[in-house]
Protein backbone atom coordinates (compact mmCIF):
# COMPACT_ATOMS: atom_id res chain seq x y z
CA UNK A 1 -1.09 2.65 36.39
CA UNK A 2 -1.11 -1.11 35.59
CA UNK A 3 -4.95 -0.93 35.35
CA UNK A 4 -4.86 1.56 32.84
CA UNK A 5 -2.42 0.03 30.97
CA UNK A 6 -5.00 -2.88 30.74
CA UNK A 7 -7.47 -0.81 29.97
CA UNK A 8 -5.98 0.43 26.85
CA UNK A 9 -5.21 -3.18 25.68
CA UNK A 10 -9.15 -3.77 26.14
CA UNK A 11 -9.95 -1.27 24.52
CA UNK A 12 -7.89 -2.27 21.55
CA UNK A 13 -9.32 -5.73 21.42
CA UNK A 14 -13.12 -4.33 21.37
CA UNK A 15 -12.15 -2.04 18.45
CA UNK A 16 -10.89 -5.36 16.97
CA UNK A 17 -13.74 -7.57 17.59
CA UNK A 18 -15.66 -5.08 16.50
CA UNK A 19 -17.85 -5.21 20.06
CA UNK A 20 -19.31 -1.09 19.34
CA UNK A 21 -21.64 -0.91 22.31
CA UNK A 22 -19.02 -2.09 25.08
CA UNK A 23 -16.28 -0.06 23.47
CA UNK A 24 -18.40 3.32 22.52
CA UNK A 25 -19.33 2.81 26.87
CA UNK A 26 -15.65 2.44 27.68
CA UNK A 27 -14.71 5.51 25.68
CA UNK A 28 -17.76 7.85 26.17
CA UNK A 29 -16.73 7.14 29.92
CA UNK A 30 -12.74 8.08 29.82
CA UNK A 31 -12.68 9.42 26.14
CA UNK A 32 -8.27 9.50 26.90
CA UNK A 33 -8.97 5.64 25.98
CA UNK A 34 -9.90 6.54 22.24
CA UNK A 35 -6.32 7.42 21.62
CA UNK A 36 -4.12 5.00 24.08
CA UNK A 37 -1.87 2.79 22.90
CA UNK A 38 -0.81 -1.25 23.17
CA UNK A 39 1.85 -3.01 23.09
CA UNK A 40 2.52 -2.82 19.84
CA UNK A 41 1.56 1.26 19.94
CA UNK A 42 -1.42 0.87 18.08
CA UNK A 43 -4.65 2.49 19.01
CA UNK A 44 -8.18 1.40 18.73
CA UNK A 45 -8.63 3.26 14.93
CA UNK A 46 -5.48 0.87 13.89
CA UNK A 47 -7.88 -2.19 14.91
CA UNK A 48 -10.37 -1.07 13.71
CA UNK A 49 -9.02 -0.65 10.42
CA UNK A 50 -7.52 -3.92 10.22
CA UNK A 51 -10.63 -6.28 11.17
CA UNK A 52 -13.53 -3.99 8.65
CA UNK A 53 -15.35 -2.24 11.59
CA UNK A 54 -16.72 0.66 9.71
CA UNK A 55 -19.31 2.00 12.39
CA UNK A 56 -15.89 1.58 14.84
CA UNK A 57 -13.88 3.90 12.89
CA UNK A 58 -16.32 6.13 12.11
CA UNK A 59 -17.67 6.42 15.73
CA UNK A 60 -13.40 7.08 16.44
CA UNK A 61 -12.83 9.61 13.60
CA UNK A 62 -16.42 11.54 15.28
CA UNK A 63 -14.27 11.99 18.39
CA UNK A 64 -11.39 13.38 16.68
CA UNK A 65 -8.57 10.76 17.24
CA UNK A 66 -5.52 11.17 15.52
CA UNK A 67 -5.98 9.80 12.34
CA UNK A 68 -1.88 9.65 10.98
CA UNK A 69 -0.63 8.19 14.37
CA UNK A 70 2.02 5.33 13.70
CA UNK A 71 2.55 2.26 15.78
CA UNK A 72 5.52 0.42 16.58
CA UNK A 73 6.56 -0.92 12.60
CA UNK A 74 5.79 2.89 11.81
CA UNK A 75 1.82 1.56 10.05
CA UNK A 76 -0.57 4.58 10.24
CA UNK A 77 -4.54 3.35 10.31
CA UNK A 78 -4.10 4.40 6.51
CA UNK A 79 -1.45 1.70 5.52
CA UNK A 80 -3.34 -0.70 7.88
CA UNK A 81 -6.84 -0.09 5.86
CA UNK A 82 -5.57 0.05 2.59
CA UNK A 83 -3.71 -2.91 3.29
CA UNK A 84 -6.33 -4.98 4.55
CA UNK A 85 -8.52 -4.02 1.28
CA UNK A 86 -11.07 -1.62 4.06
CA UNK A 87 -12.39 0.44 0.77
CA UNK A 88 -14.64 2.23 3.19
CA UNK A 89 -12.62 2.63 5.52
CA UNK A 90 -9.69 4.05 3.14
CA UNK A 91 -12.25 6.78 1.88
CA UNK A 92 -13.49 7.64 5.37
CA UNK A 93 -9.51 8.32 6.67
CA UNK A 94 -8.64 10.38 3.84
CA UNK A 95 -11.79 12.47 4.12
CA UNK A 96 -10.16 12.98 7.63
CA UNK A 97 -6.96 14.05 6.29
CA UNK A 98 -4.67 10.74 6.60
CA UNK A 99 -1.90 11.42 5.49
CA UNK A 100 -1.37 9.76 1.96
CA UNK A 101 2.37 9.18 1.22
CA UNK A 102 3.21 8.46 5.56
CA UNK A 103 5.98 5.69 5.12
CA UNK A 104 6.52 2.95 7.42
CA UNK A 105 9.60 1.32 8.89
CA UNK A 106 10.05 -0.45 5.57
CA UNK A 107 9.81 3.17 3.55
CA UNK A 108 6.54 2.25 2.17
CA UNK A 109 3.55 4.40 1.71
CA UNK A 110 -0.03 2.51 1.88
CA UNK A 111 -0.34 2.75 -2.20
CA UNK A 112 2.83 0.31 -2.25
CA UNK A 113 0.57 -2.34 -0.28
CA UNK A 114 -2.55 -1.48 -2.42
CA UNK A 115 -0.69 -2.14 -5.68
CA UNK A 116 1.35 -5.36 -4.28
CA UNK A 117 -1.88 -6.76 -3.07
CA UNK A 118 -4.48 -5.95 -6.00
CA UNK A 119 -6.32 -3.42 -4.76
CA UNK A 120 -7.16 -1.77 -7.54
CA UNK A 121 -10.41 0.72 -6.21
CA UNK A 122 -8.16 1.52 -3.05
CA UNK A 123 -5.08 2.46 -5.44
CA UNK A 124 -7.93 4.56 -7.50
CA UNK A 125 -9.07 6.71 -4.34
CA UNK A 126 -5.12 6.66 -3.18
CA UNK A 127 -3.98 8.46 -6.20
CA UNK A 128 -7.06 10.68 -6.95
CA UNK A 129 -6.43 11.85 -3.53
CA UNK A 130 -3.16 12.97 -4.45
CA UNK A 131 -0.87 9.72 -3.59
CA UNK A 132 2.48 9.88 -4.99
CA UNK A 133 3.22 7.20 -7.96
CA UNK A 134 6.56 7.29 -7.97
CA UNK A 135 7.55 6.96 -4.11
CA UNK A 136 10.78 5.04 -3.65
CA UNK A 137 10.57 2.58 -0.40
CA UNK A 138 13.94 1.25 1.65
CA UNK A 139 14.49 -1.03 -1.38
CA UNK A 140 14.11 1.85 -3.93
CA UNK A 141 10.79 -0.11 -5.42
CA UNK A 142 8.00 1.63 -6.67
CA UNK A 143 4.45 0.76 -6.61
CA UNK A 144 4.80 -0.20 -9.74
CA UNK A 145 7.82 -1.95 -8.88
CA UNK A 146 5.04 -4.11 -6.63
CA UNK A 147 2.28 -4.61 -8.96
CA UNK A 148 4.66 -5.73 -11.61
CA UNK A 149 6.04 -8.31 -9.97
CA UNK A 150 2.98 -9.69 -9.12
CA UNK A 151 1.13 -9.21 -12.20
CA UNK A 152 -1.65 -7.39 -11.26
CA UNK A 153 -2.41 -5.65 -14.88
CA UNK A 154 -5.23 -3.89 -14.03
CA UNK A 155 -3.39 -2.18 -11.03
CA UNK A 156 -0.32 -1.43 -13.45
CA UNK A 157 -2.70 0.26 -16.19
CA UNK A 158 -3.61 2.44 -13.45
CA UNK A 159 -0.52 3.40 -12.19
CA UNK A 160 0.65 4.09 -15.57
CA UNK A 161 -2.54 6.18 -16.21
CA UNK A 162 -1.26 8.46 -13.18
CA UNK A 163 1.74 8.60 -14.83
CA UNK A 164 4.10 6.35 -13.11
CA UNK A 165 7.83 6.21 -14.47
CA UNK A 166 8.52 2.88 -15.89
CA UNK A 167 12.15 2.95 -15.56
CA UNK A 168 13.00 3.41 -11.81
CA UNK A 169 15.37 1.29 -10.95
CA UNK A 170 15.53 -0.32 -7.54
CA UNK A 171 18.57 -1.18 -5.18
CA UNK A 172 19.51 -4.13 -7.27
CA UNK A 173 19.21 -1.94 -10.54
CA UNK A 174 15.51 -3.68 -11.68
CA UNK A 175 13.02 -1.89 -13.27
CA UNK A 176 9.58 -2.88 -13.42
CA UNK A 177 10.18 -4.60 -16.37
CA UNK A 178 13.21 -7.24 -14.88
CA UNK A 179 10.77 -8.20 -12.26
CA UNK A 180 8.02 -8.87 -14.54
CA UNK A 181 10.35 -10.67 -16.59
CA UNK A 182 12.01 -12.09 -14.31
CA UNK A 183 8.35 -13.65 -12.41
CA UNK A 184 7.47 -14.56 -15.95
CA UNK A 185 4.28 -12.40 -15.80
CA UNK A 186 3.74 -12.08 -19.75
CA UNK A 187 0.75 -9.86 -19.51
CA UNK A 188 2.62 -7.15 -17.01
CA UNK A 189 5.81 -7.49 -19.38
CA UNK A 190 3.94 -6.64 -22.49
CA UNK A 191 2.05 -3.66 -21.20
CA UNK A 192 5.13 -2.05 -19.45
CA UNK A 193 6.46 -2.64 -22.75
CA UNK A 194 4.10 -0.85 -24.82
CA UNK A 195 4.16 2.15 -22.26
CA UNK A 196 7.92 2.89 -22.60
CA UNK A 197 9.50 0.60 -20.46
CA UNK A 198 12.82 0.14 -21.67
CA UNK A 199 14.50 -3.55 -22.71
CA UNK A 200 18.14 -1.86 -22.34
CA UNK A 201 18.34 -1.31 -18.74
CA UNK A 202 21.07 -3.25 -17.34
CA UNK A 203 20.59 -3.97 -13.37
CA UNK A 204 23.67 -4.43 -11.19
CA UNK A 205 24.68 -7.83 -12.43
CA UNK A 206 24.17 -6.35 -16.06
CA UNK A 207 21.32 -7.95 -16.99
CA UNK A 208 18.86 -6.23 -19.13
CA UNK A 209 14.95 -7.39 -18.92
CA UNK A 210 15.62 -9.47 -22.36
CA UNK A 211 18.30 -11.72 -20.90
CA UNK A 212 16.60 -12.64 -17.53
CA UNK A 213 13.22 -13.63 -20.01
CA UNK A 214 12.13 -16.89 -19.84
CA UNK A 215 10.75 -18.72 -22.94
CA UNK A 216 9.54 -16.65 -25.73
CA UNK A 217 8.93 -13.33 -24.00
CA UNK A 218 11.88 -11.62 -24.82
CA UNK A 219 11.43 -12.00 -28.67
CA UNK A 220 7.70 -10.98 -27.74
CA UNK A 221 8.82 -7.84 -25.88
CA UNK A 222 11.60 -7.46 -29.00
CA UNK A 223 8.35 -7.49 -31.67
CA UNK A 224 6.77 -5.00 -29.67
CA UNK A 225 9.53 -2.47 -29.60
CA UNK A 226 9.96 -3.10 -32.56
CA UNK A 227 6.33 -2.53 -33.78
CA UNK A 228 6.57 0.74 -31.43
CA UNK A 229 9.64 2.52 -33.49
């Protein structure tokens, strides 16, 4: 028992090393070992997602391994991958049917980590394939929730594009719009702005986006609702 226990762990760290030829011998000799779990529950696909090894994961997804299995913090490969910025990767899971809006311990869904780390062609295939915009995670944020408050404009014009709601609140009452405000992200603020984000939304300590503005933004945001009526 205890020496299959370590052999899963190997495993695991060959798909992470990305060491092919030792692991696809391993495997092709007890192909159980494709889908056996760590410590940490992950299998060698979640590995090989996170450290880039495209000829790993491919050689994994050929054997049929289950593609949506979650580990310990509830991560499928997909979250992992898209996460990690694996654009290959990303394409070659959902071509196996990962599952695109799986949530994690934290309620998120891998577009959340895509749009809160700039990944703006791994957000693209997300929601072509189908990914959900407007998922809610533990905190009630959005992706666009995520993007906004890091700025990522490019990422935000896409979300928006696949028609993202711009007035979610989250469990503290923000919108997109407070937390760009309140990061001072000009650039987000304005285009949220111009998209029909609103300035009136008050958040639980009845705040709107205008009074937690810094500098001049709020009488910027003010000119361009103004300009919009």
């Amino acid at each position: 028992m205890m020496e299959q226990t370590v052999s899963n762990v190997e495993v695991c760290n060959l798909a992470f090393t990305g060491e092919f030829d030792k692991l696809k011998k391993c495997i092709l000799t007890d192909k159980s070992l494709a889908c056996k779990t760590d410590q940490d529950q992950r299998t060698a696909l979640h590995w090989a997602c996170s450290a880039g090894h495209v000829k790993i994961v491919e050689f994994l997804l050929d054997l049929g391994v289950e593609v949506n299995l979650q580990d310990d913090a509830g991560w499928t490969p997909l979250h992992i991958a898209a996460s990690a910025g694996r654009e290959e990767i990303v394409k070659s899971l959902i071509n196996k049917g990962a599952q695109l809006n799986s949530v994690n311990q934290n309620g998120c869904t891998p577009l959340h980590y895509a749009a809160s780390k700039d990944r703006y062609e791994i957000a693209l295939l997300l929601l072509e394939s189908g990914a959900n915009p407007n998922v809610t995670d533990k905190l009630e944020s959005t992706p666009l929730h995520r993007a906004s408050t890091k700025g990522n404009c490019r990422l935000i014009q896409l979300l928006l594009k696949q028609r993202a709601s711009t007035n979610i609140q989250d469990s503290e009452g923000n919108t997109a719009l407070h937390l760009a405000c309140d990061e001072e992200r000009v650039e987000a603020a304005k285009l949220l702005v111009e998209n029909g984000a609103s300035i009136y939304i008050e958040n639980k300590e009845e705040k709107t986006p205008l009074q937690i503005s810094k500098g001049g933004l709020a009488t910027l945001l003010r000119r361009i609702v103004g300009g919009n009526v």
